[in-house]
Protein backbone atom coordinates (compact mmCIF):
# COMPACT_ATOMS: atom_id res chain seq x y z
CA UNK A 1 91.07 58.83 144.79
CA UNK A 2 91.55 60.41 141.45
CA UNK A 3 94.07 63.43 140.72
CA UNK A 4 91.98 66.23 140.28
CA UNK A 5 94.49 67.38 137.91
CA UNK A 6 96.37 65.50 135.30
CA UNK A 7 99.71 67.03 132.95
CA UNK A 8 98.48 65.74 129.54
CA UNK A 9 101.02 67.40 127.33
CA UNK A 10 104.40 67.94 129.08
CA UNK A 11 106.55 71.21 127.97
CA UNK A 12 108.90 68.95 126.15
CA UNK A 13 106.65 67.43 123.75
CA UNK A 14 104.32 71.13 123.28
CA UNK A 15 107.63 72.39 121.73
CA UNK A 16 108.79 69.83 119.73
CA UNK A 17 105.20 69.60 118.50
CA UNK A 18 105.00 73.16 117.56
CA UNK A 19 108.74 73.08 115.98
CA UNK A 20 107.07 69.97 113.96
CA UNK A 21 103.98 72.28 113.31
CA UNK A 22 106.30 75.15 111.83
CA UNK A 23 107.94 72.76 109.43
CA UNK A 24 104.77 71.59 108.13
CA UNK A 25 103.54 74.73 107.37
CA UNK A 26 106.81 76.62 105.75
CA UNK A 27 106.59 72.94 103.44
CA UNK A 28 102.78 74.20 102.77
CA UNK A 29 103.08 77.75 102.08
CA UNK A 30 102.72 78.83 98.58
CA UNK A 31 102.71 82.27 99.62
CA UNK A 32 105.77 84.11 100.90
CA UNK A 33 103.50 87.18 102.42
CA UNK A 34 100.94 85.68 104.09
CA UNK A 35 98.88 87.32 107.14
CA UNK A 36 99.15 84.99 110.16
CA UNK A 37 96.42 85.62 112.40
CA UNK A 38 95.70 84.68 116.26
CA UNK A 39 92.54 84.60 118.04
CA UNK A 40 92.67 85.82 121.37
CA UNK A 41 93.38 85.42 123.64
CA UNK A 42 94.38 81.59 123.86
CA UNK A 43 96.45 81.10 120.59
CA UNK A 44 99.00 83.92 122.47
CA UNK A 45 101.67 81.47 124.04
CA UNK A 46 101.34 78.70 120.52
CA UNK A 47 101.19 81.92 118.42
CA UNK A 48 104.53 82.88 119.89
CA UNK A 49 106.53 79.85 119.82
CA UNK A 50 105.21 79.06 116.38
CA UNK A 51 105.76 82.38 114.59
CA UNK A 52 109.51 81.11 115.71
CA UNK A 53 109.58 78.38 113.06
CA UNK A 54 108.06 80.31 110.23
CA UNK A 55 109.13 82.44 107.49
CA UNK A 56 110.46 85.91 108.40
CA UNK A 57 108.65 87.76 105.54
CA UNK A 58 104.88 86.54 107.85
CA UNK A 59 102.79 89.49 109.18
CA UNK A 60 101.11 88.55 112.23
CA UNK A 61 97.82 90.46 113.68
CA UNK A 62 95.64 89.31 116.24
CA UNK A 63 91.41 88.89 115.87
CA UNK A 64 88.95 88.33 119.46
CA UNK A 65 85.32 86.77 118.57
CA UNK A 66 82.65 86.21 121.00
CA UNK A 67 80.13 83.59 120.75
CA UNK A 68 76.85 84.31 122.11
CA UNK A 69 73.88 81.95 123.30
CA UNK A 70 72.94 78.01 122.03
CA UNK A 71 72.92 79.08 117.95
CA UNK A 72 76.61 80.03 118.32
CA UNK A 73 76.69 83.50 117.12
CA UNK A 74 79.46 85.01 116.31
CA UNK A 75 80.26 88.67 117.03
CA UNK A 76 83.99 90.57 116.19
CA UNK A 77 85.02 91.93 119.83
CA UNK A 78 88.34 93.10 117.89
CA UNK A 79 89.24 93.24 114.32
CA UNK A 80 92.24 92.61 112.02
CA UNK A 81 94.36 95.69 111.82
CA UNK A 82 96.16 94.79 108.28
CA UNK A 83 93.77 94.30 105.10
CA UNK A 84 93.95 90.73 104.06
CA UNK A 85 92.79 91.06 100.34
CA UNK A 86 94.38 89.34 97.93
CA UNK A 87 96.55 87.49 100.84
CA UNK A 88 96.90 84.11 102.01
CA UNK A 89 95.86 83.53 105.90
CA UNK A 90 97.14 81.44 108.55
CA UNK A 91 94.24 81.15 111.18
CA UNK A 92 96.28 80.11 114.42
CA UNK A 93 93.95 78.44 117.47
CA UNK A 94 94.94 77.20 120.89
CA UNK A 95 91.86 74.67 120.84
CA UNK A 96 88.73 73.85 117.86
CA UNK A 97 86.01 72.02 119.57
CA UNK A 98 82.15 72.65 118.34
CA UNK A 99 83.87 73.94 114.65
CA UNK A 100 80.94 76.70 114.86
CA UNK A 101 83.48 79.78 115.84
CA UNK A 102 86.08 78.67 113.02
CA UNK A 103 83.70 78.32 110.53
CA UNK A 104 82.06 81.75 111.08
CA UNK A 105 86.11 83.18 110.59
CA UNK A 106 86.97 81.18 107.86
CA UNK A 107 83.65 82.68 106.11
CA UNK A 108 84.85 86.23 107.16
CA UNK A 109 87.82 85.92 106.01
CA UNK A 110 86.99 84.37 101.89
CA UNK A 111 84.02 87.67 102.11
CA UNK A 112 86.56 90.01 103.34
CA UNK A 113 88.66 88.57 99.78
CA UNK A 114 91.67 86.51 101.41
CA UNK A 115 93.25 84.61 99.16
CA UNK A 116 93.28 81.23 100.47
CA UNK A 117 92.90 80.29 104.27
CA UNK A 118 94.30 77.87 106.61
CA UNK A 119 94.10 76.75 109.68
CA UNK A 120 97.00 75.53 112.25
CA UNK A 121 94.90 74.02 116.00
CA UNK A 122 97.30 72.97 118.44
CA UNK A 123 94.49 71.10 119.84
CA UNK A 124 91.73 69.77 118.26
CA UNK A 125 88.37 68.19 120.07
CA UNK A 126 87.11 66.22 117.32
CA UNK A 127 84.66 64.23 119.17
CA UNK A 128 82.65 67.55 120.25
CA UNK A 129 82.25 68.92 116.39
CA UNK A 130 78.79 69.97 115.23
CA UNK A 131 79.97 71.39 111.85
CA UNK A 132 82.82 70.21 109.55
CA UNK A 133 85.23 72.52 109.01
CA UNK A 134 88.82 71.90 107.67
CA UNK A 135 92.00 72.03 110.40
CA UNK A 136 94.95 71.84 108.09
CA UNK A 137 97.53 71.36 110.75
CA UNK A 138 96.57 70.13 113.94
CA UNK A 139 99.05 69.36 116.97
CA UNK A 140 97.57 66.98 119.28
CA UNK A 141 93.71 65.34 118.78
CA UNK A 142 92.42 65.56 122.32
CA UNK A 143 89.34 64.37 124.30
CA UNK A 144 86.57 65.83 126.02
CA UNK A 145 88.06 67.30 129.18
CA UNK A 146 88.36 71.10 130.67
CA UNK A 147 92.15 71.84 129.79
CA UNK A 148 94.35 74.40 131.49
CA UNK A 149 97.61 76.13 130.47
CA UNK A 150 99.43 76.85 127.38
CA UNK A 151 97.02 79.27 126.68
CA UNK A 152 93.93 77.51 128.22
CA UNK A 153 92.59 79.30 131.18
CA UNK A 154 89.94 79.01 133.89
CA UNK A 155 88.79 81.96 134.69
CA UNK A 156 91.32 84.30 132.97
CA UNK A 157 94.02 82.53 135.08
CA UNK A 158 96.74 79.37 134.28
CA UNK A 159 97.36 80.38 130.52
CA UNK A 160 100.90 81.06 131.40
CA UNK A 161 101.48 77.18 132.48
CA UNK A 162 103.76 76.10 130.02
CA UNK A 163 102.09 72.85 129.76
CA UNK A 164 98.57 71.57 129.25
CA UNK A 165 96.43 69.96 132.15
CA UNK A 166 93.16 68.22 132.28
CA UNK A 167 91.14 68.83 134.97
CA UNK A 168 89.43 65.75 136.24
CA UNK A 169 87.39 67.16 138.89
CA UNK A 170 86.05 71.08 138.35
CA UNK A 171 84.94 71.22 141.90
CA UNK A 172 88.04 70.74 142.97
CA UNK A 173 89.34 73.98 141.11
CA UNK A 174 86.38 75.88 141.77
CA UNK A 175 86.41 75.71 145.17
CA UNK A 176 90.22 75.83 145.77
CA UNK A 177 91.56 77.71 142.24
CA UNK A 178 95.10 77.59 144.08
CA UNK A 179 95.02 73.67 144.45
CA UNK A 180 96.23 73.60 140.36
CA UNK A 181 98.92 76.01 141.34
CA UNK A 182 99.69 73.72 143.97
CA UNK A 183 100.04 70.60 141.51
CA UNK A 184 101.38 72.31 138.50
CA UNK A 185 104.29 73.91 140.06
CA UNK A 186 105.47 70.97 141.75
């Protein structure tokens, strides 16, 4: 019988990953003010430890976007609080899969007159894109599974798990959501 749940990316690695991540952008920036932004609500936990390895001077503001229906549109559910003209942006994601949500921001962000923009993915789905769009710093390429934790949920729950799960077998959380709870905290 397969594990209905499965630790992909241990704690360990997530950190020294995002530590890695940091590096690689402070190396990158050109801009000593730039406006690091983080879609909610997933990017929360990565935004957090990586805002730890960057620059002091960053200014960090958080933007939610819904996607409706098959086309993929893209509605603002909360907007930037700090003007970003003139400024270089740092787009932080937990996960880019389809491309069609990032693209719509990037977009946003060039009309709305950002300087330059950039985009750090701690995980990226390339396998699932439908539209190419440019993921500057990615942490880990991952496959096709539902993933938990780290940000991640199911249901609003499990994005405090400081590591990142695949679930194997969705029935198995769906009908008992405290069987993960079970596994992770063992």
């Amino acid at each position: 019988m397969i594990e209905p749940f499965i630790e992909v990316i241990d704690e360990g690695t997530l950190q020294q990953r995002v530590a890695e991540l940091g590096e690689e952008i402070t190396e990158s920036l050109t801009d000593l003010d730039p406006v690091v932004i983080g879609v909610l609500k997933g990017s929360v936990p990565f935004l957090t430890d990586l805002a730890r390895h960057l620059p002091l001077t960053i200014e960090l503001d958080f933007l939610s976007l819904t996607r409706f229906g098959r086309e993929g549109r893209v509605s603002i559910a909360m907007d930037l609080s700090v003007p970003i003209e003139g400024r270089s942006v740092l787009i932080v994601e937990d996960i880019v899969d389809t491309g069609l949500t990032l693209t719509t921001m990037r977009k946003m962000l060039v009309a709305r007159g950002a300087k330059s923009v950039t985009t750090v993915a701690l995980l990226d789905k390339v396998k699932r894109r439908i539209v190419d769009v440019p993921v500057e710093h990615r942490g880990f390429e991952v496959g096709d599974e539902f993933l938990l934790g780290y940000g991640m949920d199911w249901q609003g729950r499990f994005r405090n798990v400081p590591s990142i799960w695949a679930v194997m077998d969705l029935s198995v959380l769906t009908s008992d959501p405290d069987s993960f709870t079970r596994r992770a905290l063992r």
